[in-house]
Protein backbone atom coordinates (compact mmCIF):
# COMPACT_ATOMS: atom_id res chain seq x y z
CA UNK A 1 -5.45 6.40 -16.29
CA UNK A 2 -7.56 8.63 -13.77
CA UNK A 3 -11.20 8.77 -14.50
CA UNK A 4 -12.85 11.82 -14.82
CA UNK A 5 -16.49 11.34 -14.75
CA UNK A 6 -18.61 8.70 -13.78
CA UNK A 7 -18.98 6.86 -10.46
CA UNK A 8 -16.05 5.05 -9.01
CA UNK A 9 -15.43 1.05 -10.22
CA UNK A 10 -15.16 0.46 -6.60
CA UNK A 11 -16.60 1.60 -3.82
CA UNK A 12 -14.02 3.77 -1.40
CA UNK A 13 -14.44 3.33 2.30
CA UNK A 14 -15.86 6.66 4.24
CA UNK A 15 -14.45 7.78 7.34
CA UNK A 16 -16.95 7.44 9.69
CA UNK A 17 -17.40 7.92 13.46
CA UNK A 18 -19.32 7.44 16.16
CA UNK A 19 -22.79 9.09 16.82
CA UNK A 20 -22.85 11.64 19.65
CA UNK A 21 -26.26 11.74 20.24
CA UNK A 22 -26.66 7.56 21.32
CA UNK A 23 -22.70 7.20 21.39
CA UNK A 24 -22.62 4.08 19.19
CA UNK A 25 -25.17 2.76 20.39
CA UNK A 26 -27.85 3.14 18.27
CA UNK A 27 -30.71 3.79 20.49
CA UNK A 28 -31.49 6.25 22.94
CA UNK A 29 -32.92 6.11 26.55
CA UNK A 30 -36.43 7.02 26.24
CA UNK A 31 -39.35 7.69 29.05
CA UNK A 32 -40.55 3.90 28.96
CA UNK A 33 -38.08 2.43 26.52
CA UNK A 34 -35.08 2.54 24.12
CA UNK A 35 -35.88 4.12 21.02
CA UNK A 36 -33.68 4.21 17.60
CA UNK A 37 -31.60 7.00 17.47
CA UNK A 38 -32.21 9.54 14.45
CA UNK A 39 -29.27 11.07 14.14
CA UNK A 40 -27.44 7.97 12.73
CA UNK A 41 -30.43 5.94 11.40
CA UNK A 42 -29.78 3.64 14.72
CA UNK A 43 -26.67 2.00 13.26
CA UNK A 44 -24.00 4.30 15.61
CA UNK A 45 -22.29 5.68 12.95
CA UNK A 46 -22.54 8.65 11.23
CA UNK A 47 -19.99 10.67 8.19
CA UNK A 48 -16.81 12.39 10.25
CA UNK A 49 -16.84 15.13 7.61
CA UNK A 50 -20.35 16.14 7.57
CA UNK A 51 -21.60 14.58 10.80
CA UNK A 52 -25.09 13.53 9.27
CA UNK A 53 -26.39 9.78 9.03
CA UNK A 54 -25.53 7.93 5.98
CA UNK A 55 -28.57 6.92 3.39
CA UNK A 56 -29.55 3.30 4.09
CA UNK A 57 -27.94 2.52 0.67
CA UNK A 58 -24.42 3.53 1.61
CA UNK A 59 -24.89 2.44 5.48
CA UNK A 60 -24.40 -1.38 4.85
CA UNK A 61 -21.42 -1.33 2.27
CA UNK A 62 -19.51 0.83 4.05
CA UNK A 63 -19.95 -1.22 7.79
CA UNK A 64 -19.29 -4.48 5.71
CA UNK A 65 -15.79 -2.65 4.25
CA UNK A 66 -15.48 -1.69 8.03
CA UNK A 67 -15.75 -5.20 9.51
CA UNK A 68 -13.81 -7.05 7.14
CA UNK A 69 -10.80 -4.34 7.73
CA UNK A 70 -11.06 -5.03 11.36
CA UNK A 71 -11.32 -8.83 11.53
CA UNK A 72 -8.59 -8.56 8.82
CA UNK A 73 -6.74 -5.86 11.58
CA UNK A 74 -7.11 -8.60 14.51
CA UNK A 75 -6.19 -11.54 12.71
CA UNK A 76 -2.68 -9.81 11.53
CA UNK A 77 -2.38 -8.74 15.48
CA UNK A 78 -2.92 -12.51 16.19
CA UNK A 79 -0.12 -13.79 14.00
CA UNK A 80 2.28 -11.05 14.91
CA UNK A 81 2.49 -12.13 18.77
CA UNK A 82 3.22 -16.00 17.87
CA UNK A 83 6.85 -15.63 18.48
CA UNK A 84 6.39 -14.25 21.77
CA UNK A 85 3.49 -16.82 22.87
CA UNK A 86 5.59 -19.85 21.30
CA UNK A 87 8.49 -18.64 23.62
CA UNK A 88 6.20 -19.40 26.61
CA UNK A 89 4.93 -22.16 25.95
CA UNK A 90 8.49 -24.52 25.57
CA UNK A 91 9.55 -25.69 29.02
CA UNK A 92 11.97 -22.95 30.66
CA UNK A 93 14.85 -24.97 32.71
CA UNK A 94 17.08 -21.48 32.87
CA UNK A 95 17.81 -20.09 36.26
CA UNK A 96 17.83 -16.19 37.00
CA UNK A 97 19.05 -13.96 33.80
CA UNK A 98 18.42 -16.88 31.46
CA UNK A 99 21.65 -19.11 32.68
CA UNK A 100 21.88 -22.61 33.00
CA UNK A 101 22.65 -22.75 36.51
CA UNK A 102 20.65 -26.01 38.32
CA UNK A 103 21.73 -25.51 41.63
CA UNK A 104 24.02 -28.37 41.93
């Protein structure tokens, strides 16, 4: 059943890009110092379909949904390539195109 009305049971994770005033980064180079960026509340992220900052509110939800996607992201990128690190690390004793040849 599709609800209607009301907000969501769970919070859905924004799209969100990086800030092109500070890049991502937050801050901006000022005379004498860095100061926060604006644009994106100084977290280096704003909304890709509007381009404005998100409220405070929304801000630290949505990086926490980001972070936990990409740690979850890396660590499925870490178990894929165990077949191919395993293979190096066993002794190789094969000659040239993986024969057994030992030069006898």
């Amino acid at each position: 059943m599709k609800k209607s009305h009301g907000p969501d049971f769970r919070r859905q994770m924004k799209p969100l890009m990086e800030c092109a005033l500070c890049r991502g980064a937050g801050s901006t180079k000022g005379v004498f110092h860095d100061l926060d960026c604006l644009t994106c509340n100084a977290s280096g992220w704003v909304c890709r379909e509007t381009g404005e900052a998100l409220p405070l509110e929304d801000l630290v939800p949505q990086l926490n949904m980001k972070l936990r996607h990409m740690a979850a992201e890396l660590n499925r990128a870490r178990h894929s390539q165990g077949g191919a690190h395993e293979q190096y690390e066993q002794n190789n004793r094969r000659g040239a195109g993986g024969s057994n040849y030992t030069g006898d």
